[in-house]
N, C-alpha and C. Protein backbone atom coordinates (compact mmCIF):
# COMPACT_ATOMS: atom_id res chain seq x y z
N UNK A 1 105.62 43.51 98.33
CA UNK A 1 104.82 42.55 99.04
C UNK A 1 103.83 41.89 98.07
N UNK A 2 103.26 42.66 97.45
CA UNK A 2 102.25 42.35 96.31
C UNK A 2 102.88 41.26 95.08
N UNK A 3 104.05 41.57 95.06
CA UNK A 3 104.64 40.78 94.01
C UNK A 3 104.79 39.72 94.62
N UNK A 4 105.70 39.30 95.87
CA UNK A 4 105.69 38.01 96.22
C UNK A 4 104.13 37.18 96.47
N UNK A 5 103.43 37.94 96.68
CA UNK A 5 102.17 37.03 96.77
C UNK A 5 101.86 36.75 95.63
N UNK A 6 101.89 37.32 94.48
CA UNK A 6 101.58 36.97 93.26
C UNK A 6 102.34 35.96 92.83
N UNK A 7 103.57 35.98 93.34
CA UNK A 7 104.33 34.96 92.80
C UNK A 7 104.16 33.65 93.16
N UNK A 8 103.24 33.79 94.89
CA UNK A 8 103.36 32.80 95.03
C UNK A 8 101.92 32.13 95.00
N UNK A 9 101.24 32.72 94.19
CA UNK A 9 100.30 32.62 93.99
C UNK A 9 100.51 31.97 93.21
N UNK A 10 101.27 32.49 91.44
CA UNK A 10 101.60 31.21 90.09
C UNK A 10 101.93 30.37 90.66
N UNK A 11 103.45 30.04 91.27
CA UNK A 11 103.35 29.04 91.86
C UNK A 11 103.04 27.80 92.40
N UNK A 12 101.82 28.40 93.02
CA UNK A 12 100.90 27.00 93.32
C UNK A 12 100.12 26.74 92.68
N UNK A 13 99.27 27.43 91.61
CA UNK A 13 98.69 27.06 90.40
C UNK A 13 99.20 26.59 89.73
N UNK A 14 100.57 26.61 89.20
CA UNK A 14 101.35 25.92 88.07
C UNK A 14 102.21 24.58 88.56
N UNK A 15 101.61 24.76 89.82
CA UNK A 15 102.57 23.77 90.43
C UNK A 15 103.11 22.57 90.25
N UNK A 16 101.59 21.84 88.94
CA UNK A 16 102.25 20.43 88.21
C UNK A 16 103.01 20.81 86.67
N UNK A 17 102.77 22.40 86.73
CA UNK A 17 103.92 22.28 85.27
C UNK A 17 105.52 23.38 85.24
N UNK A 18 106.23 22.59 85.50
CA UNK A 18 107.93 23.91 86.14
C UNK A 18 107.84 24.86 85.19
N UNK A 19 107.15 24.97 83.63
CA UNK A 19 107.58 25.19 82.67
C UNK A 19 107.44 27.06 83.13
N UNK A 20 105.85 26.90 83.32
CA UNK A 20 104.98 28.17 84.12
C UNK A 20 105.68 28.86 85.27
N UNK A 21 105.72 28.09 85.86
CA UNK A 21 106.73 28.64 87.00
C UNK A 21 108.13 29.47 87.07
N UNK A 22 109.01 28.94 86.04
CA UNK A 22 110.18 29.51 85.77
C UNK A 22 109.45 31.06 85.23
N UNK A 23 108.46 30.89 84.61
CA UNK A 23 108.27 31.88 83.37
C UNK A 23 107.40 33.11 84.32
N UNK A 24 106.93 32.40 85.07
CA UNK A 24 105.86 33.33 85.98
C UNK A 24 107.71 34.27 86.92
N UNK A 25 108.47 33.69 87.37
CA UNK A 25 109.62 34.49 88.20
C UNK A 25 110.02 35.38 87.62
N UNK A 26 110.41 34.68 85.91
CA UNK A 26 111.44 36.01 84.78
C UNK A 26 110.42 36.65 84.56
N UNK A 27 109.38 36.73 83.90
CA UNK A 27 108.44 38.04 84.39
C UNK A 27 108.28 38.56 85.08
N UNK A 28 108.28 38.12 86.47
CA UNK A 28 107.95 39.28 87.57
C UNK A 28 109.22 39.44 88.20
N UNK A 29 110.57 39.19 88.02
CA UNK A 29 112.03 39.41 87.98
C UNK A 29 111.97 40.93 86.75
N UNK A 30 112.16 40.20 85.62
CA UNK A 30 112.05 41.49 84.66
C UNK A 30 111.29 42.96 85.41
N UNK A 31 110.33 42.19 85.20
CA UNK A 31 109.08 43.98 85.66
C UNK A 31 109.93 44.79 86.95
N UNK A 32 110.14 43.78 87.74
CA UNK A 32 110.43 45.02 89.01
C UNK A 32 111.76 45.56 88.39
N UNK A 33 112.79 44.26 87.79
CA UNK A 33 114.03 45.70 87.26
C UNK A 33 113.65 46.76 86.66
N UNK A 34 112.58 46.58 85.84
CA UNK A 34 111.77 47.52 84.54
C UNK A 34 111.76 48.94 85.56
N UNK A 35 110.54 48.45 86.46
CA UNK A 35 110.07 49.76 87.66
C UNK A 35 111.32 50.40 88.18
N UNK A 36 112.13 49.51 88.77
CA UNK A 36 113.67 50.14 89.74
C UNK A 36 114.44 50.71 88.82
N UNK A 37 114.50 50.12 87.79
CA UNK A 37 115.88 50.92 87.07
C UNK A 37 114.99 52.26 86.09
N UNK A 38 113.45 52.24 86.20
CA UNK A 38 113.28 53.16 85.57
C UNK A 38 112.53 54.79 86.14
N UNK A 39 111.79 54.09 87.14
CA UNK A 39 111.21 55.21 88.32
C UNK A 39 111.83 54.90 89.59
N UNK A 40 112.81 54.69 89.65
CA UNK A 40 113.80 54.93 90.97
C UNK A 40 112.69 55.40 92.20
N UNK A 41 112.45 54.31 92.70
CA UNK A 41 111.08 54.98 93.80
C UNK A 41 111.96 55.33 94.84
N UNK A 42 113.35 54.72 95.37
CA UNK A 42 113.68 55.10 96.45
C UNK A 42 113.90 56.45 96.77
N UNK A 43 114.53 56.86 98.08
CA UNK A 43 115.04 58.04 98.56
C UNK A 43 116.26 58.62 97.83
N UNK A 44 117.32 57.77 97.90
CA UNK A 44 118.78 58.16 97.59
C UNK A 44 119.23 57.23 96.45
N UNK A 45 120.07 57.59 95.62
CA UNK A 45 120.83 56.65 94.49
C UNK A 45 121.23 55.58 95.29
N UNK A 46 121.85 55.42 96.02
CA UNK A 46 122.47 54.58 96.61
C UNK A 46 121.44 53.35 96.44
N UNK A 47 120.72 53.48 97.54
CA UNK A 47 119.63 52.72 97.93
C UNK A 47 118.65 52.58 96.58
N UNK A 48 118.63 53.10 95.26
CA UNK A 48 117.93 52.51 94.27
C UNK A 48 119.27 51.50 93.43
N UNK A 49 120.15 52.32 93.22
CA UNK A 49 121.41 51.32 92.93
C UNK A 49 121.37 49.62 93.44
N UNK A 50 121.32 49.60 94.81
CA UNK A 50 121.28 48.81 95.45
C UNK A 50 119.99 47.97 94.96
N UNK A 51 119.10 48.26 95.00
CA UNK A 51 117.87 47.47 94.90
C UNK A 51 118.09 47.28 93.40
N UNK A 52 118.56 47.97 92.47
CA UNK A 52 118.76 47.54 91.09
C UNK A 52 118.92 46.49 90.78
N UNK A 53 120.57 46.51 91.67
CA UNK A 53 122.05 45.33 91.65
C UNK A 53 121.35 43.63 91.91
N UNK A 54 119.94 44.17 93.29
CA UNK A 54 119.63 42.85 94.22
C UNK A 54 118.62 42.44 92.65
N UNK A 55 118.15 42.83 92.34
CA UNK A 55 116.84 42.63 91.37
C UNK A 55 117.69 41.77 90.09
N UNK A 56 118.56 42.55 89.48
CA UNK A 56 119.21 42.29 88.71
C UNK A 56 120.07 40.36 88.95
N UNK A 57 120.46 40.61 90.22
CA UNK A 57 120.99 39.17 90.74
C UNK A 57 120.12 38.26 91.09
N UNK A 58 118.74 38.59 91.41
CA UNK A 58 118.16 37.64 91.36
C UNK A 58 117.01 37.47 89.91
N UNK A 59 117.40 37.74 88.71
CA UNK A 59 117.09 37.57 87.70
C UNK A 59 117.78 36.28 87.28
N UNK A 60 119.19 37.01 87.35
CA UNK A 60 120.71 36.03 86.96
C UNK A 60 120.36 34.45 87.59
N UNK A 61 120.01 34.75 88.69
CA UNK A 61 119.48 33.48 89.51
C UNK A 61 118.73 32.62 89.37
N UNK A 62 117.52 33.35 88.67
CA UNK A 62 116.27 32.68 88.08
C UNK A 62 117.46 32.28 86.93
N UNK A 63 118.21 32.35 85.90
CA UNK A 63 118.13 32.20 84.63
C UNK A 63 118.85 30.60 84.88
N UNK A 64 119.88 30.50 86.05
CA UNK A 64 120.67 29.59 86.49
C UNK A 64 119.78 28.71 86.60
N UNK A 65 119.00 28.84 87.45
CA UNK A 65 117.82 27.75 88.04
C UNK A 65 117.42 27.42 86.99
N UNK A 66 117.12 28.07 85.66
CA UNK A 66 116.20 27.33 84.83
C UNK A 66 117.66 25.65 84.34
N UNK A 67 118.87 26.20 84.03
CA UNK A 67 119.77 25.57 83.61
C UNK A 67 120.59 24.54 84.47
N UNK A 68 120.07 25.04 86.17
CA UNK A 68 120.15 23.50 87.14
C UNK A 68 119.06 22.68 86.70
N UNK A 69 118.09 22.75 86.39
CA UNK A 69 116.57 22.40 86.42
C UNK A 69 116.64 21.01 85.25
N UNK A 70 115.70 20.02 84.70
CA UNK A 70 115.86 19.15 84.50
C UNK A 70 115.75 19.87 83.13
N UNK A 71 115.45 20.68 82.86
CA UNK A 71 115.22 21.22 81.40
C UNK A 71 116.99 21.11 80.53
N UNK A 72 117.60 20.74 81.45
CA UNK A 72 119.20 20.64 80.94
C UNK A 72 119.42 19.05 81.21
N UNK A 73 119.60 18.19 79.79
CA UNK A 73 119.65 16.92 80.88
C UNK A 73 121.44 16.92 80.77
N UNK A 74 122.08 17.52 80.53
CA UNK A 74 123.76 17.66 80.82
C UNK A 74 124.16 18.27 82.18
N UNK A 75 124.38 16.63 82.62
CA UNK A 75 125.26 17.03 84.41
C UNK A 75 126.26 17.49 84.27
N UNK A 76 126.89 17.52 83.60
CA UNK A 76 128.44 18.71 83.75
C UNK A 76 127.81 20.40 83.46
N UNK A 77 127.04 20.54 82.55
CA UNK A 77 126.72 21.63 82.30
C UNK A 77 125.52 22.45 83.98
N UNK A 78 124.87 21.42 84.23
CA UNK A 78 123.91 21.13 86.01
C UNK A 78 125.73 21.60 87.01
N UNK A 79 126.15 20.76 86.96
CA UNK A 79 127.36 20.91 87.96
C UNK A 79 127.80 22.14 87.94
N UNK A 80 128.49 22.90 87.14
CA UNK A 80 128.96 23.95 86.62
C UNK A 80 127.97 25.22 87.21
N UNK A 81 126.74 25.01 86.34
CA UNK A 81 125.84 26.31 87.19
C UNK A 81 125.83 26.34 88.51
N UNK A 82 125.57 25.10 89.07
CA UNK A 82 125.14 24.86 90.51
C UNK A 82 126.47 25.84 91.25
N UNK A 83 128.17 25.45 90.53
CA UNK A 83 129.07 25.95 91.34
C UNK A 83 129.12 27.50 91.15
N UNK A 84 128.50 28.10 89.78
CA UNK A 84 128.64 29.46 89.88
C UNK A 84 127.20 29.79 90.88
N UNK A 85 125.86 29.48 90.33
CA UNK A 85 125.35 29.94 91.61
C UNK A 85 125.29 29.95 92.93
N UNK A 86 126.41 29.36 93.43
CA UNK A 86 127.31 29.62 94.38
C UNK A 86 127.88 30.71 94.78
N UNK A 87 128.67 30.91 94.03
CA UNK A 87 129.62 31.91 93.72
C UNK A 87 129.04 33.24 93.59
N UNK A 88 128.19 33.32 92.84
CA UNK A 88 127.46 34.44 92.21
C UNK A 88 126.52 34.86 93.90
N UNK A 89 125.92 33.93 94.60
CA UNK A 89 125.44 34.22 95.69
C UNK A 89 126.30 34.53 96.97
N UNK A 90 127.28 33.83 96.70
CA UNK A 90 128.08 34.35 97.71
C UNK A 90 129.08 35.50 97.92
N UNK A 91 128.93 36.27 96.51
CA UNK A 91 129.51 38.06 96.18
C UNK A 91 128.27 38.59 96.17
N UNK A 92 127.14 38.62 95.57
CA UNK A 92 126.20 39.10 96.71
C UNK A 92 126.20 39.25 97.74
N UNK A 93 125.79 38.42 98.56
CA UNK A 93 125.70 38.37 100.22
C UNK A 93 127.03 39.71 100.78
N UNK A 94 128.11 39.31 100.26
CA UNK A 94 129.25 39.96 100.57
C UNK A 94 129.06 41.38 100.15
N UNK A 95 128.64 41.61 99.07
CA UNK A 95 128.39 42.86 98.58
C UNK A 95 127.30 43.64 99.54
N UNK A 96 126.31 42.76 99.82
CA UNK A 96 125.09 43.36 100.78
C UNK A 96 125.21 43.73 102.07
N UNK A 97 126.28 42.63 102.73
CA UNK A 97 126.78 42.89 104.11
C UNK A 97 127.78 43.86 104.26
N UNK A 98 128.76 44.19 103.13
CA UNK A 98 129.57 44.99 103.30
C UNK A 98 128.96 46.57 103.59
N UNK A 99 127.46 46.90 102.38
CA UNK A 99 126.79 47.85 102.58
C UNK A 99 125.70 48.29 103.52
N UNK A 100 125.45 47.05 104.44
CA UNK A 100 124.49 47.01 105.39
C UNK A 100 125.68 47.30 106.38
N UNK A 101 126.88 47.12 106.95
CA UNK A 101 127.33 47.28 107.85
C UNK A 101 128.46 48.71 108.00
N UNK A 102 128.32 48.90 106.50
CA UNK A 102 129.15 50.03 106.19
C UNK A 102 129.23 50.99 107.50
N UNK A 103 127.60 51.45 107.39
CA UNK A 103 127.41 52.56 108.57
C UNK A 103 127.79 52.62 109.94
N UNK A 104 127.34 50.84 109.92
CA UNK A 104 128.16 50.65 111.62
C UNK A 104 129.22 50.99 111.77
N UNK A 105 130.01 50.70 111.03
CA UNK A 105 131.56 50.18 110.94
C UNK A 105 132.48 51.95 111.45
N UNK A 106 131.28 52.58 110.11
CA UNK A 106 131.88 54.36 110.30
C UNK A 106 131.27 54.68 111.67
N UNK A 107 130.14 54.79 112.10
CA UNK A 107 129.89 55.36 113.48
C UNK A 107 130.59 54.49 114.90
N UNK A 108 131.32 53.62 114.62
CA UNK A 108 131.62 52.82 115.43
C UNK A 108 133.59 53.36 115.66
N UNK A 109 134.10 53.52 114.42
CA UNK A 109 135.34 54.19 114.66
C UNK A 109 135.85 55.86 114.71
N UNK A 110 134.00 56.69 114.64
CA UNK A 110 134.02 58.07 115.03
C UNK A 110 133.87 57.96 116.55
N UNK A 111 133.21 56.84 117.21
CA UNK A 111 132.81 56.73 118.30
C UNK A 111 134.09 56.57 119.21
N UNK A 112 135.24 55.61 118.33
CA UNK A 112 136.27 55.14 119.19
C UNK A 112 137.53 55.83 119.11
N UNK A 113 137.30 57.09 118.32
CA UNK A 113 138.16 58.49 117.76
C UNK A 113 137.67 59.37 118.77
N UNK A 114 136.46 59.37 119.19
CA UNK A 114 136.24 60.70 120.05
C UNK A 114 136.75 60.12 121.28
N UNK A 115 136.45 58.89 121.86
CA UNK A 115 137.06 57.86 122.67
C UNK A 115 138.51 58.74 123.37
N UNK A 116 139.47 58.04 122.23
CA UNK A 116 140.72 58.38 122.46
C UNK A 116 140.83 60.15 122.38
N UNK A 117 140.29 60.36 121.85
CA UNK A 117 140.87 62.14 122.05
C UNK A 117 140.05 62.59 123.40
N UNK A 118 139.20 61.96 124.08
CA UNK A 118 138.52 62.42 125.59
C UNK A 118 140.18 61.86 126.39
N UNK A 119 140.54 60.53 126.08
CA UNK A 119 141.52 60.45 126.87
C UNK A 119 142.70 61.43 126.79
N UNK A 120 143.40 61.56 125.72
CA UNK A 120 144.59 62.18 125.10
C UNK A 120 144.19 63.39 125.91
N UNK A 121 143.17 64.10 125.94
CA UNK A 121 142.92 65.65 126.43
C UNK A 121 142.48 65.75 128.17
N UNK A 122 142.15 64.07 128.76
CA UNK A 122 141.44 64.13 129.93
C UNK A 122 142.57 64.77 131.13
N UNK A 123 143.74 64.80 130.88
CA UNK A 123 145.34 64.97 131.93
C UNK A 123 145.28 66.53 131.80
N UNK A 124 144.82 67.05 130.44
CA UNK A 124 145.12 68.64 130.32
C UNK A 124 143.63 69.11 130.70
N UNK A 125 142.19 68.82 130.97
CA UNK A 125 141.13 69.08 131.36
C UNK A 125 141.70 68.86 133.12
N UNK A 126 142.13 67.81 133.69
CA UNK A 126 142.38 67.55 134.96
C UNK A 126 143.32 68.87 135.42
N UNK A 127 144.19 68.89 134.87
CA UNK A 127 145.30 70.29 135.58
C UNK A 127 144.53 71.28 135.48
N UNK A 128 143.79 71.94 134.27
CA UNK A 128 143.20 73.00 134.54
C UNK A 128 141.87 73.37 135.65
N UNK A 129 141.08 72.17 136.01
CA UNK A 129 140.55 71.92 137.04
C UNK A 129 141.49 72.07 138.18
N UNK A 130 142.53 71.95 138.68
CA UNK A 130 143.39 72.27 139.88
C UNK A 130 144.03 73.55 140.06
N UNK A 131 144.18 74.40 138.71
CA UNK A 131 144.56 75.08 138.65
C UNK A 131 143.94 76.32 139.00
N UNK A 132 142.64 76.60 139.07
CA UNK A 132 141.51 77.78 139.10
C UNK A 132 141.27 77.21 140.67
């Protein structure tokens, strides 16, 4: 939380020069990979992995932006980034949703496994109820 306010704090101070701005993100991009990949604050690997991967991609992101940015005056070389940071954002996203929904996905087909075995067994629970 602290970081985005800071960030957006440079931001609006630097706001008539991009130069600051780019430079104020890859610094505070860098630092938090620095912290995540080195005091793993989270709970589980997983979940520091994860926050690594996100930190790490949005470094990559900043570096693109600097090379959409007018600091490149080559539009083919502008075109090109623009289509990988595309790309690059959109295996993210995919990567994030796949792991955000993972869990559903498993409690959702233990749910529809116990499902079918209440049915499969409900005919042999029924006879033995008639039977006593």
């Amino acid at each position: 939380m602290f970081r985005r306010f800071l960030l957006g704090v440079f931001a609006i101070i630097s706001a008539d020069i991009f130069f600051f701005q780019i430079l104020g993100m890859i610094a505070s991009s860098i630092i938090a990979t620095i912290i995540v990949g080195y005091a793993r604050p989270l709970d589980t690997k997983r979940d520091n992995d994860l926050e690594y991967f996100n930190e790490t991609s949005i470094m990559l992101i900043v570096y693109c932006a600097m090379l959409f940015s007018d600091f490149q005056p080559n539009e083919h070389v502008q075109y090109q980034t623009g289509w990988f940071m595309i790309l690059f954002d959109g295996i993210h996203l995919a990567i994030n949703l796949t792991l955000l929904f993972q869990g559903s996905i498993r409690l959702a087909q233990l749910k529809f496994t116990r499902w079918r075995l209440w049915r499969k067994f409900a005919k042999i629970r029924g006879e033995r109820m008639y039977q006593n």
